[in-house]
C-alpha atoms as a PDB file:
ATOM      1  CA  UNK A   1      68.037  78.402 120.050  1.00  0.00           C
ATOM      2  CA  UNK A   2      64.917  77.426 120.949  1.00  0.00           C
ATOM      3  CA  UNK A   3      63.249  74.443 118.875  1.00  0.00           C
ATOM      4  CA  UNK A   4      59.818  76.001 116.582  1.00  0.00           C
ATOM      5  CA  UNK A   5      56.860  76.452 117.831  1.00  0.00           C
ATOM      6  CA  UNK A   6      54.223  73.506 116.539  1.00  0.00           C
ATOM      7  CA  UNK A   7      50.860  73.858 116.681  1.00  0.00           C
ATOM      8  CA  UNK A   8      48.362  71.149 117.374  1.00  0.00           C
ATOM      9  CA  UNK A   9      45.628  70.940 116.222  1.00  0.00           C
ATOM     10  CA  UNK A  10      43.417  67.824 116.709  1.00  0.00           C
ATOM     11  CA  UNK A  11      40.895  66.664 116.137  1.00  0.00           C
ATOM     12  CA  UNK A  12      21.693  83.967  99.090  1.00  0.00           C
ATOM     13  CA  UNK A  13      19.231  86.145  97.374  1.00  0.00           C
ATOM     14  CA  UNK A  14      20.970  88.390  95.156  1.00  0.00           C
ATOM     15  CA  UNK A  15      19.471  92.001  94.502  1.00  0.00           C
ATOM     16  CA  UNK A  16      20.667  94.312  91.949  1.00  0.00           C
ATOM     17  CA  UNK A  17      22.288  97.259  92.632  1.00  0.00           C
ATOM     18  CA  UNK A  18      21.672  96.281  96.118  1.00  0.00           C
ATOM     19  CA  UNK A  19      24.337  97.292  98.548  1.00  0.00           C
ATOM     20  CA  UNK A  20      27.263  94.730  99.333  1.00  0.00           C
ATOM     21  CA  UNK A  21      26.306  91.944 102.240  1.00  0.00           C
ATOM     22  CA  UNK A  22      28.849  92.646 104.660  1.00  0.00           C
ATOM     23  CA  UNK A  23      30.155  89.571 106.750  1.00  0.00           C
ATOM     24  CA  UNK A  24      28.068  88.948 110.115  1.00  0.00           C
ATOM     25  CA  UNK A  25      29.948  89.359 113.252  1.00  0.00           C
ATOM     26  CA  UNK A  26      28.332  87.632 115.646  1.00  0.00           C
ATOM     27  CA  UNK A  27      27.819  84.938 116.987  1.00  0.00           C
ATOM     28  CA  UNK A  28      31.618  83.544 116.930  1.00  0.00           C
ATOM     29  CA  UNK A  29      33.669  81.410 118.903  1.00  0.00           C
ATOM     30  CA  UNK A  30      37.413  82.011 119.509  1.00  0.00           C
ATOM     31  CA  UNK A  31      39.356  81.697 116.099  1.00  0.00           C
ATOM     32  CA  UNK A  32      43.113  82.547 117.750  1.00  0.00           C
ATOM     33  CA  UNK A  33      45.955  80.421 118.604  1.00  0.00           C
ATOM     34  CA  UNK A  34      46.626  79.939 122.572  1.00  0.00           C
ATOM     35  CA  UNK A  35      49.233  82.338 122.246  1.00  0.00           C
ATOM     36  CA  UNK A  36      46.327  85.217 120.335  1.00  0.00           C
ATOM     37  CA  UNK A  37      47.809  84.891 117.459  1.00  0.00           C
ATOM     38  CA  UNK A  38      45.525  84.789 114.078  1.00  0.00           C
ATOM     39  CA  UNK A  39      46.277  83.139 110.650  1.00  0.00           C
ATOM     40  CA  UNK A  40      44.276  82.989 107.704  1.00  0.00           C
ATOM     41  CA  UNK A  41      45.562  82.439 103.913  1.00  0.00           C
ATOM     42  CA  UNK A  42      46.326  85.866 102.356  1.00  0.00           C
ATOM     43  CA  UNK A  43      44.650  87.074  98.764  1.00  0.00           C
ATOM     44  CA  UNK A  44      48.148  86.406  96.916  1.00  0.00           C
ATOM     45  CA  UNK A  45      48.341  82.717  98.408  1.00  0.00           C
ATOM     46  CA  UNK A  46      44.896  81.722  96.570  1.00  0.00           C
ATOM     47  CA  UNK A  47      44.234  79.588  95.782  1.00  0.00           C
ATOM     48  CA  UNK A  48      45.198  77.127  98.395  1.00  0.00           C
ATOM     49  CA  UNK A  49      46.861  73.872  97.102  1.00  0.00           C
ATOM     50  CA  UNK A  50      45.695  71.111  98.917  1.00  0.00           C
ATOM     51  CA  UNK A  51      47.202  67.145  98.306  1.00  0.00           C
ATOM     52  CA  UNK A  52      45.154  64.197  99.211  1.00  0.00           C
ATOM     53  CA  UNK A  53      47.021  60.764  99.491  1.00  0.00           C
ATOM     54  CA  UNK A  54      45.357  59.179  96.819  1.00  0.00           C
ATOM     55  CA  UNK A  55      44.303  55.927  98.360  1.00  0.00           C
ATOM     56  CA  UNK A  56      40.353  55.002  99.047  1.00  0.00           C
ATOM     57  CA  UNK A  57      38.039  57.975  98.579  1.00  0.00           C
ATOM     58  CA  UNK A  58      40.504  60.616 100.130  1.00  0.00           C
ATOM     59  CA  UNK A  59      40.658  63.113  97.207  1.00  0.00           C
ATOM     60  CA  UNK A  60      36.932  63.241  97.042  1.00  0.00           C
ATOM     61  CA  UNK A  61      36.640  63.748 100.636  1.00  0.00           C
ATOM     62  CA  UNK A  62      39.112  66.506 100.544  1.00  0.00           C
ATOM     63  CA  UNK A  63      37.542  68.212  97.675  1.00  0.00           C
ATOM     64  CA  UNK A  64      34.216  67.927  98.879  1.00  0.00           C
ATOM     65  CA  UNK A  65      35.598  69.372 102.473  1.00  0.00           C
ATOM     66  CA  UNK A  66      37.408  72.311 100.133  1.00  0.00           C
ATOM     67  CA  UNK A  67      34.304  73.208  98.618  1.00  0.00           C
ATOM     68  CA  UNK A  68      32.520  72.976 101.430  1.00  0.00           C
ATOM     69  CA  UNK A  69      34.244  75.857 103.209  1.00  0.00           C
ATOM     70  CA  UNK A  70      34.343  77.658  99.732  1.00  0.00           C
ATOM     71  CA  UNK A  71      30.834  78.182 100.024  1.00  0.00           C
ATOM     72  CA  UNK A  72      30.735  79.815 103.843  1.00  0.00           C
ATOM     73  CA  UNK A  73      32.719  83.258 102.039  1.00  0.00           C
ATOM     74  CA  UNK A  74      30.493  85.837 100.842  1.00  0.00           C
ATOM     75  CA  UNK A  75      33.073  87.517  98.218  1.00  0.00           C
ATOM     76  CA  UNK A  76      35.537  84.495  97.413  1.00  0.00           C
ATOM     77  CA  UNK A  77      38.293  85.076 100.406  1.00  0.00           C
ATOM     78  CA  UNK A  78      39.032  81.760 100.243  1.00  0.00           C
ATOM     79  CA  UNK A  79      39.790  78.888  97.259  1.00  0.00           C
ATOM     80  CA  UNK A  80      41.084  75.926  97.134  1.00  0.00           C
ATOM     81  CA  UNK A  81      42.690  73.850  94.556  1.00  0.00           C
ATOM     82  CA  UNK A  82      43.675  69.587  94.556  1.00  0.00           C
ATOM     83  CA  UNK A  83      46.888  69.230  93.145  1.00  0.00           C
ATOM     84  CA  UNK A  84      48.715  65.878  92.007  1.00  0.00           C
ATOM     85  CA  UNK A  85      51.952  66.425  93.531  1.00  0.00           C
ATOM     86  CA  UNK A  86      52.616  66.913  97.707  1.00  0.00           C
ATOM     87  CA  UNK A  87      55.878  68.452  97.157  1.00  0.00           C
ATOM     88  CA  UNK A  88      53.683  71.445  96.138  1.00  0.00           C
ATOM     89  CA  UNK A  89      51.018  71.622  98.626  1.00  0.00           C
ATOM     90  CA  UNK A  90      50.218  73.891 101.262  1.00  0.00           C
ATOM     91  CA  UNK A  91      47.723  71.434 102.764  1.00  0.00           C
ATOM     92  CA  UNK A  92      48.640  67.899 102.770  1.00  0.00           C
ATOM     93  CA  UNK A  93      46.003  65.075 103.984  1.00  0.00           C
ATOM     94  CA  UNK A  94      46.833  61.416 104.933  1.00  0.00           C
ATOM     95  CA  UNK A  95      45.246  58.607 106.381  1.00  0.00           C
ATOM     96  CA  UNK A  96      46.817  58.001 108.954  1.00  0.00           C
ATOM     97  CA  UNK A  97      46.835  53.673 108.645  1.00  0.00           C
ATOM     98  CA  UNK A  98      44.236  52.140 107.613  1.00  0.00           C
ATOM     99  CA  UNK A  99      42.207  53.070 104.504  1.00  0.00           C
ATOM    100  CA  UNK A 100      37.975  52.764 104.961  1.00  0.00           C
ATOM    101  CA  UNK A 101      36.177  50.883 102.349  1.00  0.00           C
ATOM    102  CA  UNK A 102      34.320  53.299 100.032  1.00  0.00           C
ATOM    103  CA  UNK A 103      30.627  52.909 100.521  1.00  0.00           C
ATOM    104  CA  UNK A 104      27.599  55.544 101.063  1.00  0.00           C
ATOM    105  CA  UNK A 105      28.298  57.418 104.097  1.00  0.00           C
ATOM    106  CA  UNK A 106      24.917  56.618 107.134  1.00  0.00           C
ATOM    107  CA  UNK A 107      22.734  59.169 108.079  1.00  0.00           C
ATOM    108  CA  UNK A 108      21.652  57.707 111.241  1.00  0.00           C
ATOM    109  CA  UNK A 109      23.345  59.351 115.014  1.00  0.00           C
ATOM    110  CA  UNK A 110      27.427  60.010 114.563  1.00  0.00           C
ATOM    111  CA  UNK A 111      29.425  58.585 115.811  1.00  0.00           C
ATOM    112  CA  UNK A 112      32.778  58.330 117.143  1.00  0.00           C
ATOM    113  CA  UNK A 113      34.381  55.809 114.667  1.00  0.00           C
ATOM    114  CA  UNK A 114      37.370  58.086 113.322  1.00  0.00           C
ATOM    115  CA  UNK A 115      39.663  60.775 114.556  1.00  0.00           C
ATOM    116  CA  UNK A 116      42.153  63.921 112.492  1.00  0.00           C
ATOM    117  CA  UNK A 117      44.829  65.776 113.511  1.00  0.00           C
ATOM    118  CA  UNK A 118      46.106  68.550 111.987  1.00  0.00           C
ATOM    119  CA  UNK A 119      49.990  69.881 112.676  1.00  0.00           C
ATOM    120  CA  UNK A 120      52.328  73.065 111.344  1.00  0.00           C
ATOM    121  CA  UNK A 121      55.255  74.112 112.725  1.00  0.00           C
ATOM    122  CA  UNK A 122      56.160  77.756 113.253  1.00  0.00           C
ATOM    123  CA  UNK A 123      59.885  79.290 112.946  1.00  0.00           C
ATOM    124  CA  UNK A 124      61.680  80.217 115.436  1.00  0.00           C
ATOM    125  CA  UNK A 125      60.429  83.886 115.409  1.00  0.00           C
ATOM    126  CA  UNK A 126      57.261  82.064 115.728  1.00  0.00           C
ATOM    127  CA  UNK A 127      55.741  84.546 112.774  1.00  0.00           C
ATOM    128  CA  UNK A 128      55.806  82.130 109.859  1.00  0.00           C
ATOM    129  CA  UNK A 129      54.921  78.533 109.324  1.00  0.00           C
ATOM    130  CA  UNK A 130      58.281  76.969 107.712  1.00  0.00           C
ATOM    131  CA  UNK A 131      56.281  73.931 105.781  1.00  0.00           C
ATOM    132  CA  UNK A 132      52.549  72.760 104.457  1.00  0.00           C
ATOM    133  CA  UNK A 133      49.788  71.992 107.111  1.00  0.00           C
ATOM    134  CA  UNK A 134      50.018  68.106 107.739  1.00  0.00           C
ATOM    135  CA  UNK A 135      46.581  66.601 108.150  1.00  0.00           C
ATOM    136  CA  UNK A 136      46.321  62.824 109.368  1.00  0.00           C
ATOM    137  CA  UNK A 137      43.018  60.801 109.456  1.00  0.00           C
ATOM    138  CA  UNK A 138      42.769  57.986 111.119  1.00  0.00           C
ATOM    139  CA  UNK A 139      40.055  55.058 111.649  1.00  0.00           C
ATOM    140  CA  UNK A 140      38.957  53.719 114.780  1.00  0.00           C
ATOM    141  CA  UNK A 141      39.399  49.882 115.507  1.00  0.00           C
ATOM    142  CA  UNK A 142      35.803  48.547 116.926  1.00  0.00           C
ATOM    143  CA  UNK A 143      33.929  46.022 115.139  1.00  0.00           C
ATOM    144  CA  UNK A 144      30.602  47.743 116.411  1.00  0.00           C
ATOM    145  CA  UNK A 145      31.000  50.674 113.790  1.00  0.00           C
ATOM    146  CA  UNK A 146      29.381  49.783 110.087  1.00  0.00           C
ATOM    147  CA  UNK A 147      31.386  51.015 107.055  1.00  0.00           C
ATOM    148  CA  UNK A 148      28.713  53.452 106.374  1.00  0.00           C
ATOM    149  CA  UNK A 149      29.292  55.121 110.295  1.00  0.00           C
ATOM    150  CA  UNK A 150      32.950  55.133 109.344  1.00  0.00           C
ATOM    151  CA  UNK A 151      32.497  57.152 106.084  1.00  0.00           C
ATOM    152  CA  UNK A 152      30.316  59.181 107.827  1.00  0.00           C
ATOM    153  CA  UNK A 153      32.869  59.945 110.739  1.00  0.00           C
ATOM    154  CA  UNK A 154      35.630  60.902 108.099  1.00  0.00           C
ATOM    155  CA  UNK A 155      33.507  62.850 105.722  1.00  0.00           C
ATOM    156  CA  UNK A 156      32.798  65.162 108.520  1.00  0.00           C
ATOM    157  CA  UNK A 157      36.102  64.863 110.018  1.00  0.00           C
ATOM    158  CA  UNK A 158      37.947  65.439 106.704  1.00  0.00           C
ATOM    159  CA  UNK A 159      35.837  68.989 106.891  1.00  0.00           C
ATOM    160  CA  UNK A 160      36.765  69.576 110.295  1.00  0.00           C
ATOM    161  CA  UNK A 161      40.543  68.891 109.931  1.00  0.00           C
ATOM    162  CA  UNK A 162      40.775  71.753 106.541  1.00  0.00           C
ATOM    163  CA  UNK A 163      38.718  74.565 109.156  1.00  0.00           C
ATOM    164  CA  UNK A 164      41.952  74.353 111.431  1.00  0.00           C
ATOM    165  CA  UNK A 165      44.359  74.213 107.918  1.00  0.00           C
ATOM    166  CA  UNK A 166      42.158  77.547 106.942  1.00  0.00           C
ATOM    167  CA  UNK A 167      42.947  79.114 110.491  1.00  0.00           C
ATOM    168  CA  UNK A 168      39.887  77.942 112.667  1.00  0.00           C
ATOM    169  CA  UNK A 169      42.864  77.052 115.266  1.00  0.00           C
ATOM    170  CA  UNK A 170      40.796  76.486 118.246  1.00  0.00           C
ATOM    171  CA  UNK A 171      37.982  74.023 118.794  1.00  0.00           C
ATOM    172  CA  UNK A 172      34.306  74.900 118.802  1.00  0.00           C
ATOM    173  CA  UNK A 173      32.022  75.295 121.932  1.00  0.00           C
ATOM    174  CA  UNK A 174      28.830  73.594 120.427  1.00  0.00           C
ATOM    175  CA  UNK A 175      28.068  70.167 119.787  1.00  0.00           C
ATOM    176  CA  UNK A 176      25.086  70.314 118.094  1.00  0.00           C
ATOM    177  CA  UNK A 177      25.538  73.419 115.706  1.00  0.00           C
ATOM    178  CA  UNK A 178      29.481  73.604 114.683  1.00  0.00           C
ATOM    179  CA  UNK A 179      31.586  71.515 112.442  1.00  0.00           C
ATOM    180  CA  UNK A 180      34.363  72.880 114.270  1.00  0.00           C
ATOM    181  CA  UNK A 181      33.547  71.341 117.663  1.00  0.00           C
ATOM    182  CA  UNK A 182      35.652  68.207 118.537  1.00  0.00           C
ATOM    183  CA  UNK A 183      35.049  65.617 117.869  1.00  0.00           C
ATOM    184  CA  UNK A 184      32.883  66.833 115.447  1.00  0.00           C
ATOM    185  CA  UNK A 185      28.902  65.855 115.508  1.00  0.00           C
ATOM    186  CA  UNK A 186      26.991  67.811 112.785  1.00  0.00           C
ATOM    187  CA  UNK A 187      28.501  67.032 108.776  1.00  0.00           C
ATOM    188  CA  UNK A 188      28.128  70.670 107.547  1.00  0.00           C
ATOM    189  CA  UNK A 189      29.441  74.058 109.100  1.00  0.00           C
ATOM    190  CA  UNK A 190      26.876  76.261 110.653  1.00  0.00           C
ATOM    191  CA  UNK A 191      26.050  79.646 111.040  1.00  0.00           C
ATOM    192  CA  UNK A 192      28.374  80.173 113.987  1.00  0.00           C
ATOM    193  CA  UNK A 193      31.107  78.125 111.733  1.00  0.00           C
ATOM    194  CA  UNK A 194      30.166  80.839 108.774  1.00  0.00           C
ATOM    195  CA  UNK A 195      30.230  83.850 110.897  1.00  0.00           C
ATOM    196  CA  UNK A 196      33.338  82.782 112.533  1.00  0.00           C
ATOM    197  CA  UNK A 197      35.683  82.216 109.284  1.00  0.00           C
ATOM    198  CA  UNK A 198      34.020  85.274 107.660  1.00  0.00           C
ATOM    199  CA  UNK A 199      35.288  87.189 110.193  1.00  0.00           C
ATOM    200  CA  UNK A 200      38.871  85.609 110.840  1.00  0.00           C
ATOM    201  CA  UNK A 201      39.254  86.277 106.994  1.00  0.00           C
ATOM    202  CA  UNK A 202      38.259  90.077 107.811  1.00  0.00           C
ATOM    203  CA  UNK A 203      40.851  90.246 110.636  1.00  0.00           C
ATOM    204  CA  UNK A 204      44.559  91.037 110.336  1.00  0.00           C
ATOM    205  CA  UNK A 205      46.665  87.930 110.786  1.00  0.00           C
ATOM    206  CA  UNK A 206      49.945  87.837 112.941  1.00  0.00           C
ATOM    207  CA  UNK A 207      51.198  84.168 111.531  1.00  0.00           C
ATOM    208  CA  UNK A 208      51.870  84.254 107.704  1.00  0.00           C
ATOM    209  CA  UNK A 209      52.359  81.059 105.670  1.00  0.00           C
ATOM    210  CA  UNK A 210      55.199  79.459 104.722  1.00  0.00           C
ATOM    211  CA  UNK A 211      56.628  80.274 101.088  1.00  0.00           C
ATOM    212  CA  UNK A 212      55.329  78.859  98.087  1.00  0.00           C
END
């Protein structure tokens, strides 16, 4: 028997009685697994239950990141949901060592000070993930980056990191426009970023998550 499969993976004006807004298409970068494969959370598995290790500012990172990608759905596709207890999450978020201090994040150039790597294993039909997304975070050791550059790095990284959990399994083409790209550079998904989840969560998935 071969051993599972894991998967990597690092680093509006309203009208009324207007018409629906239906999701753009284009432009989008490549959403599938290596293999083509697509997975997004289905409508029955919302919302998502996501743990945060609750040391430093984790939790508010990763519900910041949550509602962040909240808002890039025009009709709700996708929620998320902080929950107390990791033996119940789908999404579970670590640091990885070493825990930043907890100051105001800089707004000057990013930079590299911090890393994330996101991991799920597959069964061995390679159809369904047989555990929770495992999310790491880790800080970079070099006494050049401030504390304010480091929360900076893992605000945007902790973002990042829950696009692949959502099924943004492939890294980003643009530096300057997509959270997605890796490492990323910008703190906020983009229009490509929106366009892209909108329509993974509009496309039929072949991977299915693992059971609540």
């Amino acid at each position: 028997m071969s051993p599972p499969r894991r998967m990597t993976l690092a680093c509006l004006l309203a009208v009324a009685c207007a018409d629906p807004l239906l999701p753009s298409h284009a432009p989008v970068y490549v959403f599938t697994d290596t293999f083509g494969d697509v997975f997004h959370w289905p409508a029955d598995r919302l919302p998502v239950r996501f743990y945060a290790e609750p040391r430093g500012n984790l939790p508010a990172l990763l519900g910041r990141a949550v509602e962040v990608w909240e808002r890039q759905f025009l009709y709700g596709e996708f929620r998320g949901v902080l929950v107390q207890d990791s033996s119940a999450a789908d999404v579970i978020v670590r640091w990885e060592d070493s825990v930043p201090l907890d100051v105001p994040p800089d707004n000057g150039p990013p930079v590299k000070a911090c890393g994330g790597v996101t991991q799920a294993f597959l069964d061995t039909l390679g159809t369904s993930f047989v555990g929770p997304f495992e999310t790491q975070i880790r800080i970079v050791f070099d006494s050049t980056f401030t504390p304010g550059q480091i929360q900076a790095c893992v605000a945007r990284t902790t973002i990042h990191e829950i696009g692949h959990a959502l099924g943004l399994l492939r890294e980003a083409p643009d530096s300057l426009q997509d959270i997605m790209f890796s490492p990323p550079l910008v703190s906020l998904p983009g229009l490509r970023d929106r366009n892209t989840i909108q329509t993974l969560y509009h496309t039929p998935a072949t991977l299915h998550p693992a059971p609540p």
